[in-house]
PDB file of N, CA and C in Angstrom:
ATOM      1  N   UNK A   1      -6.057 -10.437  -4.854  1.00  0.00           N
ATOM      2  CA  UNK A   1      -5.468 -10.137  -6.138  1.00  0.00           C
ATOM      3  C   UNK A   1      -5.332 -11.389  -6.992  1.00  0.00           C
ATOM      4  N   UNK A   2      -4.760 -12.908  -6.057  1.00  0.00           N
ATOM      5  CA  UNK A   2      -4.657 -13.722  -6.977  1.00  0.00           C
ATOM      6  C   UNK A   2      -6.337 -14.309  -7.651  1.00  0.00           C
ATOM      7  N   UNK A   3      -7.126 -14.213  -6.721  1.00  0.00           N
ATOM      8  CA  UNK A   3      -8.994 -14.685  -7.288  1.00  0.00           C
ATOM      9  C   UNK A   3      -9.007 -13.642  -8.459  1.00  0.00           C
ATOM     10  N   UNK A   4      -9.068 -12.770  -8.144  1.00  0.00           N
ATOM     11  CA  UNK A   4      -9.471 -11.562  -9.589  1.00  0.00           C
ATOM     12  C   UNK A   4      -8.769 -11.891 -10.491  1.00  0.00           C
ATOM     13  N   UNK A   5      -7.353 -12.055 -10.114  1.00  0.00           N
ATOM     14  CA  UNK A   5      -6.484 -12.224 -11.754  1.00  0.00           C
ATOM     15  C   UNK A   5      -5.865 -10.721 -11.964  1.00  0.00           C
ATOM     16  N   UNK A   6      -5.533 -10.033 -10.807  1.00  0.00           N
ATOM     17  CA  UNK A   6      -5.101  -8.676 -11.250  1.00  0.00           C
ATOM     18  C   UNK A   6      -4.124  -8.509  -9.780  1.00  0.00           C
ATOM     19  N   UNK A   7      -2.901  -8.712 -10.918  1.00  0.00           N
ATOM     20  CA  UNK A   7      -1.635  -8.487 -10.042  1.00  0.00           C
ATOM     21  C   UNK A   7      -0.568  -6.777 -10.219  1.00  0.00           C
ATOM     22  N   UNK A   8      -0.639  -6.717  -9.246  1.00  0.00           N
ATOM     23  CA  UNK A   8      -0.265  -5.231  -9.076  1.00  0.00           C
ATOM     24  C   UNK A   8       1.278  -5.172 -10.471  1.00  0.00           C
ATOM     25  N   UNK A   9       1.513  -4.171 -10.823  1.00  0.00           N
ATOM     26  CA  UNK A   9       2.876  -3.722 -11.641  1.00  0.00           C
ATOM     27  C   UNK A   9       4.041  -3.515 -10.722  1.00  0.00           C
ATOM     28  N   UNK A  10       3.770  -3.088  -9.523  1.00  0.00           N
ATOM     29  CA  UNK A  10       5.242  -2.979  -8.557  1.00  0.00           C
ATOM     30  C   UNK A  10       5.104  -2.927  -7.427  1.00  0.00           C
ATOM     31  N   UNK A  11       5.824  -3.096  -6.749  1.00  0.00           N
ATOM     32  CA  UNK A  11       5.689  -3.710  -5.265  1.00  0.00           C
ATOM     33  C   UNK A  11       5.035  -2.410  -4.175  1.00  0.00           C
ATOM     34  N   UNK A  12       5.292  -1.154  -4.869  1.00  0.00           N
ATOM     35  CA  UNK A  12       4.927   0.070  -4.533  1.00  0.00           C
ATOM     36  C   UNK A  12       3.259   0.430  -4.548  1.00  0.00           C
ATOM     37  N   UNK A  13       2.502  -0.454  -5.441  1.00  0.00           N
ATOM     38  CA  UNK A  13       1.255  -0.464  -5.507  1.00  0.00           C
ATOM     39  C   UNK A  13       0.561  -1.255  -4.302  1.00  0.00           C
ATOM     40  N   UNK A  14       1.403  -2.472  -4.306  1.00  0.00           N
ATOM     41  CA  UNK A  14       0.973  -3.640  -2.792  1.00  0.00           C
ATOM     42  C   UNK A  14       0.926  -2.553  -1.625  1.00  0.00           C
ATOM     43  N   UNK A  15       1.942  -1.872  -1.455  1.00  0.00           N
ATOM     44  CA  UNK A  15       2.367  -1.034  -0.257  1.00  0.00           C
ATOM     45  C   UNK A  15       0.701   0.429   0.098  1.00  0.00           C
ATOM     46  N   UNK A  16       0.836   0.554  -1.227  1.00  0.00           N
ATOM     47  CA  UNK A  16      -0.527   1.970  -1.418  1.00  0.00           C
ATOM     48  C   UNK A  16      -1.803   1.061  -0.937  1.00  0.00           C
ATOM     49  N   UNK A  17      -1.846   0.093  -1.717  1.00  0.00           N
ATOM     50  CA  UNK A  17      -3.258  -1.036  -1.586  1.00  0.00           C
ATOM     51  C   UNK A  17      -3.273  -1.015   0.426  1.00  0.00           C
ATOM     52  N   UNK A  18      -2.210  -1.501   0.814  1.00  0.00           N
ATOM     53  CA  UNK A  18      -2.198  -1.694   2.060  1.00  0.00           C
ATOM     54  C   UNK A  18      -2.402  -0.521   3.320  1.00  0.00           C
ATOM     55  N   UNK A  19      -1.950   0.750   2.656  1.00  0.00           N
ATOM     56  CA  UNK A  19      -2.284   1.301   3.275  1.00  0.00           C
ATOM     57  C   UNK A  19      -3.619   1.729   3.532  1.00  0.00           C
ATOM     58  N   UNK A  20      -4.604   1.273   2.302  1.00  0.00           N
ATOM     59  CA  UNK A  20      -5.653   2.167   1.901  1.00  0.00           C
ATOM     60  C   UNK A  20      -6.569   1.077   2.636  1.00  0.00           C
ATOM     61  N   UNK A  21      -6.439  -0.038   2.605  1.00  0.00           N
ATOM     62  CA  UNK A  21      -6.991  -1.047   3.488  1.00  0.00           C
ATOM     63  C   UNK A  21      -6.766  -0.542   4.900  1.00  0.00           C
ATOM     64  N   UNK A  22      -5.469  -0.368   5.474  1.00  0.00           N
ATOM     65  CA  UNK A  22      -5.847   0.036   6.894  1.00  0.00           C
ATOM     66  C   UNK A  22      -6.302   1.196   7.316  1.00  0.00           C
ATOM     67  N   UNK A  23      -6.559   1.940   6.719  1.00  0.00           N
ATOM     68  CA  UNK A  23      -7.395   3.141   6.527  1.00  0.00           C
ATOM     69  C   UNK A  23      -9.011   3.088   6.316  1.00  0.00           C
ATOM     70  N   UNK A  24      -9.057   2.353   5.442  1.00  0.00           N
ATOM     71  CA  UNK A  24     -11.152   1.575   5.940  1.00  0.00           C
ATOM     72  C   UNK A  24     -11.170   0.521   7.165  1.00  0.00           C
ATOM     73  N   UNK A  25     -10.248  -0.090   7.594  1.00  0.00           N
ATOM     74  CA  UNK A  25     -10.588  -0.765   8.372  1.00  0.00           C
ATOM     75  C   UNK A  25     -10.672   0.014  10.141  1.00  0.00           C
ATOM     76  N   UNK A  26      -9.659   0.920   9.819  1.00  0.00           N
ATOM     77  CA  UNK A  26      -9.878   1.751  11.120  1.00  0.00           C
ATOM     78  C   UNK A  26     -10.747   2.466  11.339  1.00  0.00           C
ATOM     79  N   UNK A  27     -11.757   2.771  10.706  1.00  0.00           N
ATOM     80  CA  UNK A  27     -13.009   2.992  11.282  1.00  0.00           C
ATOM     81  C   UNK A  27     -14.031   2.115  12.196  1.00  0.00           C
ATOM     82  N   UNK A  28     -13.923   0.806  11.712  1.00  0.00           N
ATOM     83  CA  UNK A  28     -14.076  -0.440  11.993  1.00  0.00           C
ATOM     84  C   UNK A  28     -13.963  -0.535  13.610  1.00  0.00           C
ATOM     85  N   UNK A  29     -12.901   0.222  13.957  1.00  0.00           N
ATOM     86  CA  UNK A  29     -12.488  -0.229  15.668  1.00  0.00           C
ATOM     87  C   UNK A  29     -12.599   1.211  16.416  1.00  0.00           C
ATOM     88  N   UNK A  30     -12.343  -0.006  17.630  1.00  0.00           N
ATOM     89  CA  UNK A  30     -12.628   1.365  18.899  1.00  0.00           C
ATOM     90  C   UNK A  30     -11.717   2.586  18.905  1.00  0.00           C
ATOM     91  N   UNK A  31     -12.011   3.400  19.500  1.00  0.00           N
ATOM     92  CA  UNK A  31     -11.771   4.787  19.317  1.00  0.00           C
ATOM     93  C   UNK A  31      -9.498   4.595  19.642  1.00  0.00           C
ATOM     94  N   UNK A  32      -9.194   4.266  20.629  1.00  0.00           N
ATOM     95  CA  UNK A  32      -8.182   4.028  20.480  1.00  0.00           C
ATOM     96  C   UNK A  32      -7.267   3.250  19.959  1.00  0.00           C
ATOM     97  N   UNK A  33      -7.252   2.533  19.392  1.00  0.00           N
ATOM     98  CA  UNK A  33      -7.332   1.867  18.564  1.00  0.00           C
ATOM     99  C   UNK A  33      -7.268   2.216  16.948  1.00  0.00           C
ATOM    100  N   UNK A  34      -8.117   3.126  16.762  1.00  0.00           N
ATOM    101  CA  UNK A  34      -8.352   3.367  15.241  1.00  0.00           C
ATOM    102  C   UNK A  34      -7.609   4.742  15.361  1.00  0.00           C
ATOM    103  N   UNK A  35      -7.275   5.512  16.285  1.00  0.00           N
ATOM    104  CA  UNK A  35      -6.357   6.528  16.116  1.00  0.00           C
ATOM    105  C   UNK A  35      -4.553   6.052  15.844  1.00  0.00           C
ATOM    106  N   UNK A  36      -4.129   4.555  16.434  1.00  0.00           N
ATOM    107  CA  UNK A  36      -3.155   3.937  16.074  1.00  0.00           C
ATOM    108  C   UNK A  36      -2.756   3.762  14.808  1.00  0.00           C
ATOM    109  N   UNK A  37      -4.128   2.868  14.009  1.00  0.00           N
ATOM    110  CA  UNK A  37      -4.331   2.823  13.006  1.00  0.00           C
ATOM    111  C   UNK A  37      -4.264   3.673  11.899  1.00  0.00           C
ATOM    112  N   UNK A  38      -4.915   4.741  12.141  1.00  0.00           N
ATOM    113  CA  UNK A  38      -4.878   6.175  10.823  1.00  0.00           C
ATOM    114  C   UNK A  38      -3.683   6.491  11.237  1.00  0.00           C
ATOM    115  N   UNK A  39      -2.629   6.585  12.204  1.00  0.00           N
ATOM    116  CA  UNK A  39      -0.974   7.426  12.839  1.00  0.00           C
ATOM    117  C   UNK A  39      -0.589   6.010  11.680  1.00  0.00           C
ATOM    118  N   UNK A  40      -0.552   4.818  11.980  1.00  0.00           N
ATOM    119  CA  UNK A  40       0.061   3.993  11.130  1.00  0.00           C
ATOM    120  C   UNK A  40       0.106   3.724   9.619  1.00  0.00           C
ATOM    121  N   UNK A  41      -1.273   3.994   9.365  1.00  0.00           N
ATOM    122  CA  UNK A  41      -1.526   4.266   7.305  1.00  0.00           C
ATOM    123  C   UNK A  41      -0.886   5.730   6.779  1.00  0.00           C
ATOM    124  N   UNK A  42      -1.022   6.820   8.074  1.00  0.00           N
ATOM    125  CA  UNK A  42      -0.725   8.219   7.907  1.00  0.00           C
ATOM    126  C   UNK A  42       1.339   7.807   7.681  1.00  0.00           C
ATOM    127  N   UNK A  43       1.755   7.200   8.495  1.00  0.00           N
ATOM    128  CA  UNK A  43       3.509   7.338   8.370  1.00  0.00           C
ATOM    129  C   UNK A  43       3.849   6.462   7.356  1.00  0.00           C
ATOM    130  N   UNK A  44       2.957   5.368   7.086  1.00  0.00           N
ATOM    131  CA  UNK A  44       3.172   4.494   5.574  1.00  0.00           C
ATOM    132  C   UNK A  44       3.241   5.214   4.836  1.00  0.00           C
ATOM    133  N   UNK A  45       1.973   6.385   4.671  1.00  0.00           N
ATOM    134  CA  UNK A  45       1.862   6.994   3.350  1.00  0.00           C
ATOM    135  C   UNK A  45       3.227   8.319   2.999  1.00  0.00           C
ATOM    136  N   UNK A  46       3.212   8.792   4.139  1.00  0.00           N
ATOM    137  CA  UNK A  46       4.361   9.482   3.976  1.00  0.00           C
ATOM    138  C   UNK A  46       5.916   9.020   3.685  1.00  0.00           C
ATOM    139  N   UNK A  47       5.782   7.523   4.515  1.00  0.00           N
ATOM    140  CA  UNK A  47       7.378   6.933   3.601  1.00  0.00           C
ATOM    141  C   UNK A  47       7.071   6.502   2.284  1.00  0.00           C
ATOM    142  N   UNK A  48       5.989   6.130   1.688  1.00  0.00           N
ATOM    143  CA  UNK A  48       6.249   5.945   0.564  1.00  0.00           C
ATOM    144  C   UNK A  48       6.455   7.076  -0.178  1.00  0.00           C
ATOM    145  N   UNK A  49       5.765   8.292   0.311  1.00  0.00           N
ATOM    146  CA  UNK A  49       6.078   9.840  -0.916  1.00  0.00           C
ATOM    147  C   UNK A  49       7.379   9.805  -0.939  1.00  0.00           C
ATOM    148  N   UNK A  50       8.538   9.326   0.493  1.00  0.00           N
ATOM    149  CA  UNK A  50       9.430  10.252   0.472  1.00  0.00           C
ATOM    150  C   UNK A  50      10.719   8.955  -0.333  1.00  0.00           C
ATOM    151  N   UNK A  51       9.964   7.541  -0.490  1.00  0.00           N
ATOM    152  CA  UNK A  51      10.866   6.888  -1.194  1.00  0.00           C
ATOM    153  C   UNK A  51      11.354   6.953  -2.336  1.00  0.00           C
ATOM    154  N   UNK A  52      12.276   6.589  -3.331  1.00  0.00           N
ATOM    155  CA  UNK A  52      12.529   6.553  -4.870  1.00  0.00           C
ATOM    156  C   UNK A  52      11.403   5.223  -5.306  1.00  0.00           C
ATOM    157  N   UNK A  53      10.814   5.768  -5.906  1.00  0.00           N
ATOM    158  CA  UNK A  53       9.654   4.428  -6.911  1.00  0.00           C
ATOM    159  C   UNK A  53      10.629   3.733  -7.274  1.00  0.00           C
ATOM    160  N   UNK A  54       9.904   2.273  -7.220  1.00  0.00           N
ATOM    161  CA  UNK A  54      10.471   1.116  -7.846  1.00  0.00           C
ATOM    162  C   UNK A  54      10.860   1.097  -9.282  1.00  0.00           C
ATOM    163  N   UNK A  55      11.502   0.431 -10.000  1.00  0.00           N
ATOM    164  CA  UNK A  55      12.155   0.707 -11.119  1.00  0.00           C
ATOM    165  C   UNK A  55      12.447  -1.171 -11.298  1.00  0.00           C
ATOM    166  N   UNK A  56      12.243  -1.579 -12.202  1.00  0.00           N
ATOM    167  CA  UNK A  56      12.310  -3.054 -11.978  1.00  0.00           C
ATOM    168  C   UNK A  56      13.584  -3.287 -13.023  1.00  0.00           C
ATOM    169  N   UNK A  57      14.643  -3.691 -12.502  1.00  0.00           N
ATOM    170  CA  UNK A  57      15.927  -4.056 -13.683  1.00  0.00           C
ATOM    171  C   UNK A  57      15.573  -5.040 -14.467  1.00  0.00           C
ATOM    172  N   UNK A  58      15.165  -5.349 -15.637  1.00  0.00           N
ATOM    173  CA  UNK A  58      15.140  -6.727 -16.362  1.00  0.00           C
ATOM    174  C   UNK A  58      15.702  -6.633 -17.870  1.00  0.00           C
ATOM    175  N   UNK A  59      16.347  -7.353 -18.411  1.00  0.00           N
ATOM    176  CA  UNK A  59      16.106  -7.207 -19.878  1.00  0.00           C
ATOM    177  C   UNK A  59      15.189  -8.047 -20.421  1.00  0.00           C
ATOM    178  N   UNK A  60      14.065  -7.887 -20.090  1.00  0.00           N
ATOM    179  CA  UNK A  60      13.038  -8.714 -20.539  1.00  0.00           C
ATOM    180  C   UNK A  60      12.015  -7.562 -20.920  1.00  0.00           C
ATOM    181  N   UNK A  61      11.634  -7.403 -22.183  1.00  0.00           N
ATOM    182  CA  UNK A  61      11.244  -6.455 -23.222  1.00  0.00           C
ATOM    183  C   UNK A  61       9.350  -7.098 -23.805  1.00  0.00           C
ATOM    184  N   UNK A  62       8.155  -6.017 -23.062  1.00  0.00           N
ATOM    185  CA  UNK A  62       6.952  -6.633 -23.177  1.00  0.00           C
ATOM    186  C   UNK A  62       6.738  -6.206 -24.560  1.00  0.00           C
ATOM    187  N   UNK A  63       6.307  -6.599 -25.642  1.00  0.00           N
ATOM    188  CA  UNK A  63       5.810  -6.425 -26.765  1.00  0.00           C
ATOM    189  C   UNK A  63       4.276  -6.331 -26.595  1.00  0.00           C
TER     190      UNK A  63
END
């Protein structure tokens, strides 16, 4: 993210990015192994549905 120059809007996007990465990469590996992997991107993805989205407090106003 920092080479490209494209930084996520909330910390909730890092979290999606990450899951979606360990989700291509578990194909990548051996059979047990990559069933760990998809159980682990699979319960990420579901705590994030079941969290409240980030909301960032600032009084700092983008024009």
């Amino acid at each position: 993210m920092a080479i490209e120059q494209q930084f996520p809007n909330s910390p909730d996007a890092v979290i999606h990015m990450i899951a979606n990465f360990v989700q291509m990469w578990a194909d990548l590996l051996k059979e047990n192994d990559r069933a760990k992997m998809r159980e682990m991107a699979q319960s990420l993805s579901d705590w994030m549905k079941m969290k409240a989205c980030y909301t960032p407090y600032t009084d700092i106003e983008v024009l």
